[in-house]
PDB file of N, CA and C in Angstrom:
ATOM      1  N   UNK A   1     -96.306 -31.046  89.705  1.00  0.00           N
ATOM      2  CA  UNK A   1     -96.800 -30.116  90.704  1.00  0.00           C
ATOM      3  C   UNK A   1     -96.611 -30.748  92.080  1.00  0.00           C
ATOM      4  N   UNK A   2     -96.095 -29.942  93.237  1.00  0.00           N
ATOM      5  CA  UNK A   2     -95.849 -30.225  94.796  1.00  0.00           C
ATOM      6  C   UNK A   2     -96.993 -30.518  94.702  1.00  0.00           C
ATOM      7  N   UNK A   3     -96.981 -31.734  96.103  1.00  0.00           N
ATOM      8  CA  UNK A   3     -98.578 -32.226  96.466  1.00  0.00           C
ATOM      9  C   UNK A   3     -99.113 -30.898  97.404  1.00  0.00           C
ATOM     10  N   UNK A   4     -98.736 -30.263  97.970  1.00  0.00           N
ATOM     11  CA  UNK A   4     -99.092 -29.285  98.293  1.00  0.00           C
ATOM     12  C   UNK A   4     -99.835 -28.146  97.927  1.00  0.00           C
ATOM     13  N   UNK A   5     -99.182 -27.829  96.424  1.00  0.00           N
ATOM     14  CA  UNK A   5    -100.156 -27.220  95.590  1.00  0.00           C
ATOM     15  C   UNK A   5    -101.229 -28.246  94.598  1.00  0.00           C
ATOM     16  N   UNK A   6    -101.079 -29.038  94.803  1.00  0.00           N
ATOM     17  CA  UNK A   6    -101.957 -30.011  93.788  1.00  0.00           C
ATOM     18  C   UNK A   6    -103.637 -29.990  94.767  1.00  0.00           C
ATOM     19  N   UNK A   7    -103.133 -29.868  95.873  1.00  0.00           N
ATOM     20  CA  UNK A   7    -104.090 -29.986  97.584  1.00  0.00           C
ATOM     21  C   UNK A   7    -104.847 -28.623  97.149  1.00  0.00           C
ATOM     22  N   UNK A   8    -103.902 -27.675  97.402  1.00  0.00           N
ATOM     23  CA  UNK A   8    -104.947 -26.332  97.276  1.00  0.00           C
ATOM     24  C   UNK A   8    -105.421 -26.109  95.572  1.00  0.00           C
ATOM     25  N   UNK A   9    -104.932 -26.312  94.497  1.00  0.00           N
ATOM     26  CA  UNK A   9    -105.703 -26.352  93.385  1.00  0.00           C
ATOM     27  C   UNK A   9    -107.592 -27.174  93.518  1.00  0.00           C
ATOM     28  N   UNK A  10    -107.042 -28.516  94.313  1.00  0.00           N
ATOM     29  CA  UNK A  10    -108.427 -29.214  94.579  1.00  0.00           C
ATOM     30  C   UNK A  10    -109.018 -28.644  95.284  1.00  0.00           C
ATOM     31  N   UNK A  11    -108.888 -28.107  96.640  1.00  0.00           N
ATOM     32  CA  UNK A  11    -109.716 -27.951  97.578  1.00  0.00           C
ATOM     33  C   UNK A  11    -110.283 -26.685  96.911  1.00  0.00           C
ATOM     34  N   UNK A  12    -109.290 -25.930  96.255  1.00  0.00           N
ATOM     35  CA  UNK A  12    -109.800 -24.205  95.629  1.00  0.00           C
ATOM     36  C   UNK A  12    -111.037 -24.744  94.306  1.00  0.00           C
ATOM     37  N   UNK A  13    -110.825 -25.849  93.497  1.00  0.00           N
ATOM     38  CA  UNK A  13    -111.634 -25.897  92.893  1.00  0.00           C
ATOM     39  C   UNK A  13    -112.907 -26.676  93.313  1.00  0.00           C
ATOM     40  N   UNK A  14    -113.390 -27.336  94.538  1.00  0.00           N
ATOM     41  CA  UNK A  14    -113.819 -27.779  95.351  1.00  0.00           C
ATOM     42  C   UNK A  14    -114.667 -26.955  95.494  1.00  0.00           C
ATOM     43  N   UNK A  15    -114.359 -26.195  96.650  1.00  0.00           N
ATOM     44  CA  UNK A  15    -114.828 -25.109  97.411  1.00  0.00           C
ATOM     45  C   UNK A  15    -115.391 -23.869  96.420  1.00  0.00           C
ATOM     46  N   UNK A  16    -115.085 -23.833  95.315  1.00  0.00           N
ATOM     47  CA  UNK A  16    -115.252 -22.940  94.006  1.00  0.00           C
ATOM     48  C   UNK A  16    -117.049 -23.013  94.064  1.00  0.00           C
ATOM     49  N   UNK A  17    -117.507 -24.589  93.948  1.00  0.00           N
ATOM     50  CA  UNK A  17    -118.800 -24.956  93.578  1.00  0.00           C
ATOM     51  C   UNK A  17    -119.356 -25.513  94.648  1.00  0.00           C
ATOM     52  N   UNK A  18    -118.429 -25.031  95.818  1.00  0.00           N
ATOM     53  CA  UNK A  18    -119.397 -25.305  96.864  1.00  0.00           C
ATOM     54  C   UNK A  18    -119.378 -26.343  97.996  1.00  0.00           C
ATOM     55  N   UNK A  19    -118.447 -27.737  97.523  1.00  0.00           N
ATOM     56  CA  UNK A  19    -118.325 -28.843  97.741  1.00  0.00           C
ATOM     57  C   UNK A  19    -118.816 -28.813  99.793  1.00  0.00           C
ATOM     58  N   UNK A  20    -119.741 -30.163  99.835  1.00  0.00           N
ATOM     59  CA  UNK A  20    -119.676 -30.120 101.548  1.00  0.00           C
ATOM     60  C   UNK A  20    -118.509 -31.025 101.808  1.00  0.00           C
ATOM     61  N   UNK A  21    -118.158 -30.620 103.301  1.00  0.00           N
ATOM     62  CA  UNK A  21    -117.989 -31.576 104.062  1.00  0.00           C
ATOM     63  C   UNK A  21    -116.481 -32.014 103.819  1.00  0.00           C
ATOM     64  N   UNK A  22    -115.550 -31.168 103.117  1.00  0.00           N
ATOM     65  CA  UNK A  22    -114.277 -31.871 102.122  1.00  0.00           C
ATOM     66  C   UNK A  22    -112.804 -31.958 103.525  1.00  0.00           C
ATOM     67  N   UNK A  23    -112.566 -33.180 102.972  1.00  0.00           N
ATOM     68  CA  UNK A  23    -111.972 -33.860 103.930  1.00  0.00           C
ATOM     69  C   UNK A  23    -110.370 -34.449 103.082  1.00  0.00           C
ATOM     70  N   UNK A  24    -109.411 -34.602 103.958  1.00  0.00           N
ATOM     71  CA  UNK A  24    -107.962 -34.671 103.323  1.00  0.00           C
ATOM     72  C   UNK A  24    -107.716 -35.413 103.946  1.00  0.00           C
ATOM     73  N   UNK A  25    -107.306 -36.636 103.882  1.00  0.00           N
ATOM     74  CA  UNK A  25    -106.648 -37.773 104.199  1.00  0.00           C
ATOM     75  C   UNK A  25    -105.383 -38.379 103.782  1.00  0.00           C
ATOM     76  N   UNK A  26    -103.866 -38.196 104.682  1.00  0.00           N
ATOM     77  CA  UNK A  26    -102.883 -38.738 103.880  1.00  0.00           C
ATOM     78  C   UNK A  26    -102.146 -39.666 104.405  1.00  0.00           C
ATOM     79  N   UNK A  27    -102.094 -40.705 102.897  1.00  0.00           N
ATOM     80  CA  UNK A  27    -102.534 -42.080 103.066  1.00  0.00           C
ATOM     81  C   UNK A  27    -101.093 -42.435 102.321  1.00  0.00           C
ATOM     82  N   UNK A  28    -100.404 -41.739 102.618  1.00  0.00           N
ATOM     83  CA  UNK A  28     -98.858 -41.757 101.894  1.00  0.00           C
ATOM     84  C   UNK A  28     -98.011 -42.731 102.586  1.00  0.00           C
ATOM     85  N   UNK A  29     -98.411 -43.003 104.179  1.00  0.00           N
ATOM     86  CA  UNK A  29     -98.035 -43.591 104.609  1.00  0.00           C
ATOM     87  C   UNK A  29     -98.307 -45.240 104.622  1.00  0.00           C
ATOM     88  N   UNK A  30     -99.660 -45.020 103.995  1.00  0.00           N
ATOM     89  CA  UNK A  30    -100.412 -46.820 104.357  1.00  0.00           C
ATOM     90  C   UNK A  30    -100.379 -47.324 102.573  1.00  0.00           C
ATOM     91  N   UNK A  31    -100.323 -46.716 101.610  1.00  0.00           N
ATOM     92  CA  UNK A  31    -100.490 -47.203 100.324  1.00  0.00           C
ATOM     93  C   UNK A  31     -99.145 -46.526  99.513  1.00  0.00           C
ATOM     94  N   UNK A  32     -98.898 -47.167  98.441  1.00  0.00           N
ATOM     95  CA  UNK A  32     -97.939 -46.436  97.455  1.00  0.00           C
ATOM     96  C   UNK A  32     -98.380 -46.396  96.204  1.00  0.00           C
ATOM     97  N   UNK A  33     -99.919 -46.217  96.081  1.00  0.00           N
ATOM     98  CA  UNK A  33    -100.875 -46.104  95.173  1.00  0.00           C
ATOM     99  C   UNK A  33    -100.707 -44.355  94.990  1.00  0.00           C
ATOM    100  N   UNK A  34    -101.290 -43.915  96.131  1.00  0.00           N
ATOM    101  CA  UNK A  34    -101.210 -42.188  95.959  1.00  0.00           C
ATOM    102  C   UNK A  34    -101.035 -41.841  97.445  1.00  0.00           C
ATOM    103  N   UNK A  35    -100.659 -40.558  97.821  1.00  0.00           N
ATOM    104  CA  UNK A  35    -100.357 -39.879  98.611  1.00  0.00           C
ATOM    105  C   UNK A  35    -101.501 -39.266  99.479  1.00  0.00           C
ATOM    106  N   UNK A  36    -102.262 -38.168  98.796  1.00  0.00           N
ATOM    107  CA  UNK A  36    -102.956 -37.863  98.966  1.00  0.00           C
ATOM    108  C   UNK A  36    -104.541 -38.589  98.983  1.00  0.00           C
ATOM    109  N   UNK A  37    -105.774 -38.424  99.654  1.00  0.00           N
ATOM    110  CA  UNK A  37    -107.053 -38.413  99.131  1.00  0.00           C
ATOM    111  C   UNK A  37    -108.295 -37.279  99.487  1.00  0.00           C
ATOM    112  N   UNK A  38    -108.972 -36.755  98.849  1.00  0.00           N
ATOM    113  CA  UNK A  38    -109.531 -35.725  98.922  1.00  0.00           C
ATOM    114  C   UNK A  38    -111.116 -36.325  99.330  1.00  0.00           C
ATOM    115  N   UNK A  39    -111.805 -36.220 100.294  1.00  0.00           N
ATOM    116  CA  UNK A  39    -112.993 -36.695  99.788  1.00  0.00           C
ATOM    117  C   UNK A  39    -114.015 -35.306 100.454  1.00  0.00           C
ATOM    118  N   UNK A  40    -115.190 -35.451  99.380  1.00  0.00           N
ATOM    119  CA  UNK A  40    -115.447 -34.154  99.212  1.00  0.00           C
ATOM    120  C   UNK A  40    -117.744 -34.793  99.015  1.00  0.00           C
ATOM    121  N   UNK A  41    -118.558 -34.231  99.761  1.00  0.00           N
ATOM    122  CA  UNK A  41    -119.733 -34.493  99.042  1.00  0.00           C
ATOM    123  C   UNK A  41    -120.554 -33.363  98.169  1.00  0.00           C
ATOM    124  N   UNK A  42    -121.351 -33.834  97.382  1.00  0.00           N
ATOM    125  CA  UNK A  42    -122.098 -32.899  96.531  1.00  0.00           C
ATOM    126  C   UNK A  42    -123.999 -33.200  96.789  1.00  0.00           C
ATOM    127  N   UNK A  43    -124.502 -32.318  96.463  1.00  0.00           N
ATOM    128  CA  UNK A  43    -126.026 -32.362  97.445  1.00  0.00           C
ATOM    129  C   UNK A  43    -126.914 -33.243  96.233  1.00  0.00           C
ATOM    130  N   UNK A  44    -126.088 -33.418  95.096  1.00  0.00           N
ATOM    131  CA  UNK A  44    -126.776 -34.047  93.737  1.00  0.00           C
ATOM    132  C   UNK A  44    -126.267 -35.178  93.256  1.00  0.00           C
ATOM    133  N   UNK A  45    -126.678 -35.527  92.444  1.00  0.00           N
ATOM    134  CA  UNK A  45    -126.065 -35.990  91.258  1.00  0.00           C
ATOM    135  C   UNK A  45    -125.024 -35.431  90.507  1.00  0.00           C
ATOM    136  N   UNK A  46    -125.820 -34.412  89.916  1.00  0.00           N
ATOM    137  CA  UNK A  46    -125.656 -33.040  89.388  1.00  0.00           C
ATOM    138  C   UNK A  46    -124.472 -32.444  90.067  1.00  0.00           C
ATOM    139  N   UNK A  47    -124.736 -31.970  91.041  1.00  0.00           N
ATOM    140  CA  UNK A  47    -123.506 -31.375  91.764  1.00  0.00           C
ATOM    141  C   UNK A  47    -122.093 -32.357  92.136  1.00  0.00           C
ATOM    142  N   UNK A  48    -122.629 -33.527  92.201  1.00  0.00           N
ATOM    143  CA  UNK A  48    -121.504 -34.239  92.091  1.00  0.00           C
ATOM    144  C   UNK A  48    -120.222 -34.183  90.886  1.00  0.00           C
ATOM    145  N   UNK A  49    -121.447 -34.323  89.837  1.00  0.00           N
ATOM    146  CA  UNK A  49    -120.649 -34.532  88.687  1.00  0.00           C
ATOM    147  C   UNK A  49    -120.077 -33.171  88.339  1.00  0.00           C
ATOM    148  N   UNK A  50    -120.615 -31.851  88.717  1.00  0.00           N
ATOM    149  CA  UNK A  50    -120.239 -30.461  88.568  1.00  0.00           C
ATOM    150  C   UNK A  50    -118.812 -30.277  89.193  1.00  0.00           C
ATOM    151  N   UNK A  51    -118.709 -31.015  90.580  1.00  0.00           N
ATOM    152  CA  UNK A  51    -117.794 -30.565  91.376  1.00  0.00           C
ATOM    153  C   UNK A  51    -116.587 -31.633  90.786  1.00  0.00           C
ATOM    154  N   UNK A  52    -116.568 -32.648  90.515  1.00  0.00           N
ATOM    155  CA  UNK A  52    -115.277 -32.998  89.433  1.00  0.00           C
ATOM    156  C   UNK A  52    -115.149 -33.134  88.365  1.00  0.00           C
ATOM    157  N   UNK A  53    -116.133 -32.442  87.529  1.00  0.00           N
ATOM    158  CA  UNK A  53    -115.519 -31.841  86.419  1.00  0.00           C
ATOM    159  C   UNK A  53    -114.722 -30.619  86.472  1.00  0.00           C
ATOM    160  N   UNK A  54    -115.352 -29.815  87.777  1.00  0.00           N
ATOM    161  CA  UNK A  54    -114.605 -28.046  87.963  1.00  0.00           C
ATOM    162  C   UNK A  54    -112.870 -28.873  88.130  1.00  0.00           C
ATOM    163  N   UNK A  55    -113.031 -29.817  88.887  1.00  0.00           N
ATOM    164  CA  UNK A  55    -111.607 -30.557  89.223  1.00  0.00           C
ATOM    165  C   UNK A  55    -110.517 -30.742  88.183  1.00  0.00           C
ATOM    166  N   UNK A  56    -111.399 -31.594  87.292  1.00  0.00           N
ATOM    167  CA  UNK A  56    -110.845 -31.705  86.276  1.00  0.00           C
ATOM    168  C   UNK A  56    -109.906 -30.452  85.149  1.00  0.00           C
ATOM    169  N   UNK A  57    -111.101 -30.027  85.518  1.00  0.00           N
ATOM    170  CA  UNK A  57    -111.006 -28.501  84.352  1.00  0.00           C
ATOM    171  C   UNK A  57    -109.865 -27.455  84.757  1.00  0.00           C
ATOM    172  N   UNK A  58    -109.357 -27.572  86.276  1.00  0.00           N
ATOM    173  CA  UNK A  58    -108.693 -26.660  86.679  1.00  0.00           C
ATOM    174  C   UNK A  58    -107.249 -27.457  86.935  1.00  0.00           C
ATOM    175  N   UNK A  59    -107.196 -29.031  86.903  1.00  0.00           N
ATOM    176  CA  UNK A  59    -105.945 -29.777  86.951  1.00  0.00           C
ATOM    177  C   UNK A  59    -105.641 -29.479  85.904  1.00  0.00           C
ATOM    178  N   UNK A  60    -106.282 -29.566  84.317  1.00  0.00           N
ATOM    179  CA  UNK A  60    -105.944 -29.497  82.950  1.00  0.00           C
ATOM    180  C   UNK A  60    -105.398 -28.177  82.698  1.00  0.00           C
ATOM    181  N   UNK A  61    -105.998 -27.352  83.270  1.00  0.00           N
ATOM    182  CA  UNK A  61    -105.635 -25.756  83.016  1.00  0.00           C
ATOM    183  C   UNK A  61    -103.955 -25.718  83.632  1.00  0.00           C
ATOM    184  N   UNK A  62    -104.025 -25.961  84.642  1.00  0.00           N
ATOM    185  CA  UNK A  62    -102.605 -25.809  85.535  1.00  0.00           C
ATOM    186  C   UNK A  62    -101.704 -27.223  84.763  1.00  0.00           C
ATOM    187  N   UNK A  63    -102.001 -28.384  83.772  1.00  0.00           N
ATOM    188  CA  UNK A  63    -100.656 -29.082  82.900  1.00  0.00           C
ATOM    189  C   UNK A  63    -100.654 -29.667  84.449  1.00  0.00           C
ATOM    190  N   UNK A  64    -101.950 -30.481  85.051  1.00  0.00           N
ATOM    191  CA  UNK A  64    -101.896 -31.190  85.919  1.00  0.00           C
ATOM    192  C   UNK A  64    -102.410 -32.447  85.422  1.00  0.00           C
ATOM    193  N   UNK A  65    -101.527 -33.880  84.834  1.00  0.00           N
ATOM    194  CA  UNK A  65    -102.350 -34.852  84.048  1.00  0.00           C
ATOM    195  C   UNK A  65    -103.636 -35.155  84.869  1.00  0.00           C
ATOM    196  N   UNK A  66    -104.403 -35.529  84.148  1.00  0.00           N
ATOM    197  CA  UNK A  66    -105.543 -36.553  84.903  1.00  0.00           C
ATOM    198  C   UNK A  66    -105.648 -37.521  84.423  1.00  0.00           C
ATOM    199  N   UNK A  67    -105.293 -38.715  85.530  1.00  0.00           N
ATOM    200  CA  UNK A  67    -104.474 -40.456  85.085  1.00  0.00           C
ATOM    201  C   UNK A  67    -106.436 -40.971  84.787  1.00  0.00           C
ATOM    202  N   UNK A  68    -107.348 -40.506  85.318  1.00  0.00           N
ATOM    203  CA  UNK A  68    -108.323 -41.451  85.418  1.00  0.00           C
ATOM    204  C   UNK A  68    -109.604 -40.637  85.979  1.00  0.00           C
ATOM    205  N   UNK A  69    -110.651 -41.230  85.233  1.00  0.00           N
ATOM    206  CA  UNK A  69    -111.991 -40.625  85.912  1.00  0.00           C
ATOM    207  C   UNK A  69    -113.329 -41.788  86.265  1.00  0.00           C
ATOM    208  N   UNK A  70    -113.352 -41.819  87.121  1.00  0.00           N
ATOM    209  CA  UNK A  70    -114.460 -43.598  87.479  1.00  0.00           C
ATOM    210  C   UNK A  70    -115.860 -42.410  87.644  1.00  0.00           C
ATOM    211  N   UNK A  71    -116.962 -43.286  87.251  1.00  0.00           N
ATOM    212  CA  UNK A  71    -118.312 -43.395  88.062  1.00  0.00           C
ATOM    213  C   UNK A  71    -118.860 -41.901  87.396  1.00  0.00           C
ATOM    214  N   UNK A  72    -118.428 -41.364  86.112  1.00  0.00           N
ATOM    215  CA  UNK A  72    -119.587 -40.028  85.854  1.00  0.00           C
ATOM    216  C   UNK A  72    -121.016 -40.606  85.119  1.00  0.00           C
ATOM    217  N   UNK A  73    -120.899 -41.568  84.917  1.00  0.00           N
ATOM    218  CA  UNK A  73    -122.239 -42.267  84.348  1.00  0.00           C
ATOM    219  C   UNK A  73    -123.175 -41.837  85.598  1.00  0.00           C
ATOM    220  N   UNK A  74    -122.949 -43.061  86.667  1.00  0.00           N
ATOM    221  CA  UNK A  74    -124.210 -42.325  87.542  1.00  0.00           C
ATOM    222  C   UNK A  74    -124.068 -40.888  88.728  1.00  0.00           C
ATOM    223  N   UNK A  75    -122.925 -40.360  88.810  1.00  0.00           N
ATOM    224  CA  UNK A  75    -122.461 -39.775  89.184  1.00  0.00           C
ATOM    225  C   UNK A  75    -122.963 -39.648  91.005  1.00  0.00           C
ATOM    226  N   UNK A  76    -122.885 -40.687  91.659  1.00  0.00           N
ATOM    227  CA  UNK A  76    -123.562 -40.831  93.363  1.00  0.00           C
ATOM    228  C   UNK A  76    -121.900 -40.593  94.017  1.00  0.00           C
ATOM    229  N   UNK A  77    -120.952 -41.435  92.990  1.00  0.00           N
ATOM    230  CA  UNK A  77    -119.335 -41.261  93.484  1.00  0.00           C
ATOM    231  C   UNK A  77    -118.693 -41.102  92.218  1.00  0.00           C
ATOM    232  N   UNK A  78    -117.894 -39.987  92.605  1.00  0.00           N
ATOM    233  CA  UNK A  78    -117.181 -40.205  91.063  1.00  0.00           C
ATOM    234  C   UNK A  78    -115.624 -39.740  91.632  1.00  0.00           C
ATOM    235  N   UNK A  79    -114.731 -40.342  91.172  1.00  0.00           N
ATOM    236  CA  UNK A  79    -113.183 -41.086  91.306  1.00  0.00           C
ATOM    237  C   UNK A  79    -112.518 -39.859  90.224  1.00  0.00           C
ATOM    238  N   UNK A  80    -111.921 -39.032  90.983  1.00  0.00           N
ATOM    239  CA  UNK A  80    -110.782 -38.419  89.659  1.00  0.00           C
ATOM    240  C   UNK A  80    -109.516 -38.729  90.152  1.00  0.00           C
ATOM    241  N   UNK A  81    -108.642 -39.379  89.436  1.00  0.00           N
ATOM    242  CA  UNK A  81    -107.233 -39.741  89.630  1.00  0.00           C
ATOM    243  C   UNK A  81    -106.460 -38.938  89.348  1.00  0.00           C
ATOM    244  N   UNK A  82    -105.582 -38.247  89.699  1.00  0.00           N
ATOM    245  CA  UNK A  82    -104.625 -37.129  89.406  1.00  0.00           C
ATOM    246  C   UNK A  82    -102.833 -37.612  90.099  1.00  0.00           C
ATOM    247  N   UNK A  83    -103.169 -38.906  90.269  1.00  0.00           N
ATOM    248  CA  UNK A  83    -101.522 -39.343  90.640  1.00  0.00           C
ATOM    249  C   UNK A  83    -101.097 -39.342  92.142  1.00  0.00           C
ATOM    250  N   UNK A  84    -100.774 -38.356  92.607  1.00  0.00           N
ATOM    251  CA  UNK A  84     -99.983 -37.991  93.677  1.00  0.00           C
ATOM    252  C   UNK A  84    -101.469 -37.888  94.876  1.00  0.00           C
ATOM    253  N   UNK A  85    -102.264 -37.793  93.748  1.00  0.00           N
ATOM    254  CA  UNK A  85    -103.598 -36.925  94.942  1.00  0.00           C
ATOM    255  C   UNK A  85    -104.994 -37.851  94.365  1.00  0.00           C
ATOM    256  N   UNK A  86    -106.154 -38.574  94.886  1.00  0.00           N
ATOM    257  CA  UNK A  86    -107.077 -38.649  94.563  1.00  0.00           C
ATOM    258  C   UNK A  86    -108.353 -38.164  95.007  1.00  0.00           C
ATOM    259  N   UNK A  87    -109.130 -38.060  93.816  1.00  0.00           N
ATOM    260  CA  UNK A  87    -110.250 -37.264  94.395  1.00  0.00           C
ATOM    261  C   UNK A  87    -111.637 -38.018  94.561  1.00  0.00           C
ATOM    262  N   UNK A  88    -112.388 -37.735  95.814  1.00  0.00           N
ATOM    263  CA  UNK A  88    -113.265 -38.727  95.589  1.00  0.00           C
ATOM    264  C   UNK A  88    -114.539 -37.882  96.077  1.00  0.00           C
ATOM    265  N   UNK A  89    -115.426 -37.856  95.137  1.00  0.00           N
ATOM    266  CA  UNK A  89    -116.689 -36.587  94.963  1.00  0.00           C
ATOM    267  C   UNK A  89    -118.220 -37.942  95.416  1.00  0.00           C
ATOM    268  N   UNK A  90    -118.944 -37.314  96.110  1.00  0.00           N
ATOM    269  CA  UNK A  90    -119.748 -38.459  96.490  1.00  0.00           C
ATOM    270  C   UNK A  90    -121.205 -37.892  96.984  1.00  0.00           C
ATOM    271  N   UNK A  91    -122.234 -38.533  97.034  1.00  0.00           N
ATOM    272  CA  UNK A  91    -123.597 -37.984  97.403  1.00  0.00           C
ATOM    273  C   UNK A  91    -123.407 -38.127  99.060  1.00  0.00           C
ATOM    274  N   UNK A  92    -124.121 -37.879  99.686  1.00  0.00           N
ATOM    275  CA  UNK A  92    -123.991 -37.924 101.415  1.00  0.00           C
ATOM    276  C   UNK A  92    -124.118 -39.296 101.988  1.00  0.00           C
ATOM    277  N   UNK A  93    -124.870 -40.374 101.253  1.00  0.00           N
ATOM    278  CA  UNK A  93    -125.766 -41.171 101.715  1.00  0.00           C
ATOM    279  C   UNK A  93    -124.824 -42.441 101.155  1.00  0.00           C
ATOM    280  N   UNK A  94    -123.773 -42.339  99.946  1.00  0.00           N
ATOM    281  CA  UNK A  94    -122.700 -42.879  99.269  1.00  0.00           C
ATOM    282  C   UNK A  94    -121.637 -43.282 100.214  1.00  0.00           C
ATOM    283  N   UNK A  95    -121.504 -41.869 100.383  1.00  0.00           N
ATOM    284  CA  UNK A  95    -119.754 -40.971 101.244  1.00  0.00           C
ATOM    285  C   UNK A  95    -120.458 -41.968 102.947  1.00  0.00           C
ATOM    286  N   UNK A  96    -121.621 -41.794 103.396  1.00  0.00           N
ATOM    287  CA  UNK A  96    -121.820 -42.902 105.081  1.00  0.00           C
ATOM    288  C   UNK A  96    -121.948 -44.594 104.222  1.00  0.00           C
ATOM    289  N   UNK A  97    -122.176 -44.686 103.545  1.00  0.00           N
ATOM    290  CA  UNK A  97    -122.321 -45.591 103.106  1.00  0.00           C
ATOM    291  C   UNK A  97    -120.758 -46.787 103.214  1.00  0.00           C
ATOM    292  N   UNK A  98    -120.168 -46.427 102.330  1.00  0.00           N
ATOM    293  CA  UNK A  98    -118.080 -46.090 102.418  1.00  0.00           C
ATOM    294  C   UNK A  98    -117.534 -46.063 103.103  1.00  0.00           C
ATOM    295  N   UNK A  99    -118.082 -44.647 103.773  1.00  0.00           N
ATOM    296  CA  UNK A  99    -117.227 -44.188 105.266  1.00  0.00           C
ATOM    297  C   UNK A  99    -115.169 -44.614 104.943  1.00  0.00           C
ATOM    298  N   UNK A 100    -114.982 -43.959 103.935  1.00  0.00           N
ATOM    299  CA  UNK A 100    -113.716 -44.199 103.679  1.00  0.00           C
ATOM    300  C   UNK A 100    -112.706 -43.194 104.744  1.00  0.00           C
ATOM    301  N   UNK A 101    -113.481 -42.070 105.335  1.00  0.00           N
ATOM    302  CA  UNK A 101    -112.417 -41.496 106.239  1.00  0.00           C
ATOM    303  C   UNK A 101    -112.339 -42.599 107.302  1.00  0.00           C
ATOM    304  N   UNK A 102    -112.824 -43.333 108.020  1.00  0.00           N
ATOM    305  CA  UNK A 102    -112.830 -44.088 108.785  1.00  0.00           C
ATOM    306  C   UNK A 102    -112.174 -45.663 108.348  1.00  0.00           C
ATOM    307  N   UNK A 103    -112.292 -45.982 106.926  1.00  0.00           N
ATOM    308  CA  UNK A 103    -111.315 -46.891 106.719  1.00  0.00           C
ATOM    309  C   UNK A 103    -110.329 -46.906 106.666  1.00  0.00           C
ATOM    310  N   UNK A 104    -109.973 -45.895 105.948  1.00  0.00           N
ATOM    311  CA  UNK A 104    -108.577 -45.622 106.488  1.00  0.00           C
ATOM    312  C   UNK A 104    -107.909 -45.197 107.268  1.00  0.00           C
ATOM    313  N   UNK A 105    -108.654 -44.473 108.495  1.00  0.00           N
ATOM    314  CA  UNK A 105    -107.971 -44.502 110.032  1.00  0.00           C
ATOM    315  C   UNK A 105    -107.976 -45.779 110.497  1.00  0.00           C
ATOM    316  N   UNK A 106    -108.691 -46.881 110.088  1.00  0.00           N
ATOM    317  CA  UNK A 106    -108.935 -47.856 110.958  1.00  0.00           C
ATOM    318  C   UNK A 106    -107.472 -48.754 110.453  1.00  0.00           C
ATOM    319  N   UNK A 107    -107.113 -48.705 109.541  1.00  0.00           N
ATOM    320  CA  UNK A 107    -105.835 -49.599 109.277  1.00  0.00           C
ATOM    321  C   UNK A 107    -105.058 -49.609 109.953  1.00  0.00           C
ATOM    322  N   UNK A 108    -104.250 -50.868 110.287  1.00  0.00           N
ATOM    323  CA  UNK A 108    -103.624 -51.571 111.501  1.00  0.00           C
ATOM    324  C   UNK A 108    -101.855 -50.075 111.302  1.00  0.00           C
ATOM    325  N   UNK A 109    -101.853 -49.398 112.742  1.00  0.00           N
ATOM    326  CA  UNK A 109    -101.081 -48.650 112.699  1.00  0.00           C
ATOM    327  C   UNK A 109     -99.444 -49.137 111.805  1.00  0.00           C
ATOM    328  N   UNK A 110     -99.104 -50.469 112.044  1.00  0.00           N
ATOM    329  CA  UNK A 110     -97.856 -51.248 111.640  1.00  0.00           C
ATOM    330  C   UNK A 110     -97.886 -51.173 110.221  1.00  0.00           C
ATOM    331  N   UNK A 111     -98.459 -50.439 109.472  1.00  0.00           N
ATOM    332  CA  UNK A 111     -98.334 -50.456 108.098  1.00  0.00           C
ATOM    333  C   UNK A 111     -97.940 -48.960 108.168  1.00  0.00           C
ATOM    334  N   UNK A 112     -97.756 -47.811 109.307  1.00  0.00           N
ATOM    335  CA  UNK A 112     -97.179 -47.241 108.301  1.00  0.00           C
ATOM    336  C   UNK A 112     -95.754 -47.149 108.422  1.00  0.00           C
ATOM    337  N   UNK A 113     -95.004 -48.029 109.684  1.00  0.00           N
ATOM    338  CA  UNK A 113     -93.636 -47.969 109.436  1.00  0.00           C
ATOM    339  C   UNK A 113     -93.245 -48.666 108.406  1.00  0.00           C
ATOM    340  N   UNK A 114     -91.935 -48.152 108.479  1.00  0.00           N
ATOM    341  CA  UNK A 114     -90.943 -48.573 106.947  1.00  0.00           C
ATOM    342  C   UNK A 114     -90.429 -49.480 107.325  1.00  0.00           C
TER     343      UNK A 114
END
């Protein structure tokens, strides 16, 4: 699947259950881990773990693998790997905690030339 549609499958299944605050970061340039990162918060636990499983459930439906799933035990952050795109589902207090949109703006610009 284009990362493009892999983007709107997430954000559509995201936004499905509600997700706050969901944020797209592409990091294609600074890592060759994944392309994409999605980060997205949930007002729970509960809703955390709701909002990437809907993820899950709708990559599987569309014959979108899912390489990996971190953190549904306590579910404050939970990690869905989908390859090209990652997803990262988080409580509010987790997601400032991290502050991963800001880590990864903060990386030294010279990483992303070739």
């Amino acid at each position: 699947m284009h990362n493009d549609a892999l983007k709107t499958l997430v954000i559509d299944a995201l936004e499905e259950l509600k997700a706050r605050d969901v944020a797209i970061l592409d990091v294609s340039g600074l890592t060759s881990v994944t392309d994409l990162m999605v980060v997205a918060s949930g007002t729970s636990s509960r809703h955390v773990g709701a909002l990437a499983d809907n993820v899950i459930k709708a990559a599987k439906e569309q014959g979108v693998a899912v390489l990996g799933v971190e953190g549904e035990s306590g579910a404050d952050w939970v990690l869905v790997d989908l390859g090209d795109l990652v997803v990262h589902v988080m409580l509010p207090e987790t997601r400032e905690l991290y502050d991963l949109e800001r880590l990864w703006a903060d990386l030294p610009s010279e990483l992303t030339q070739p």
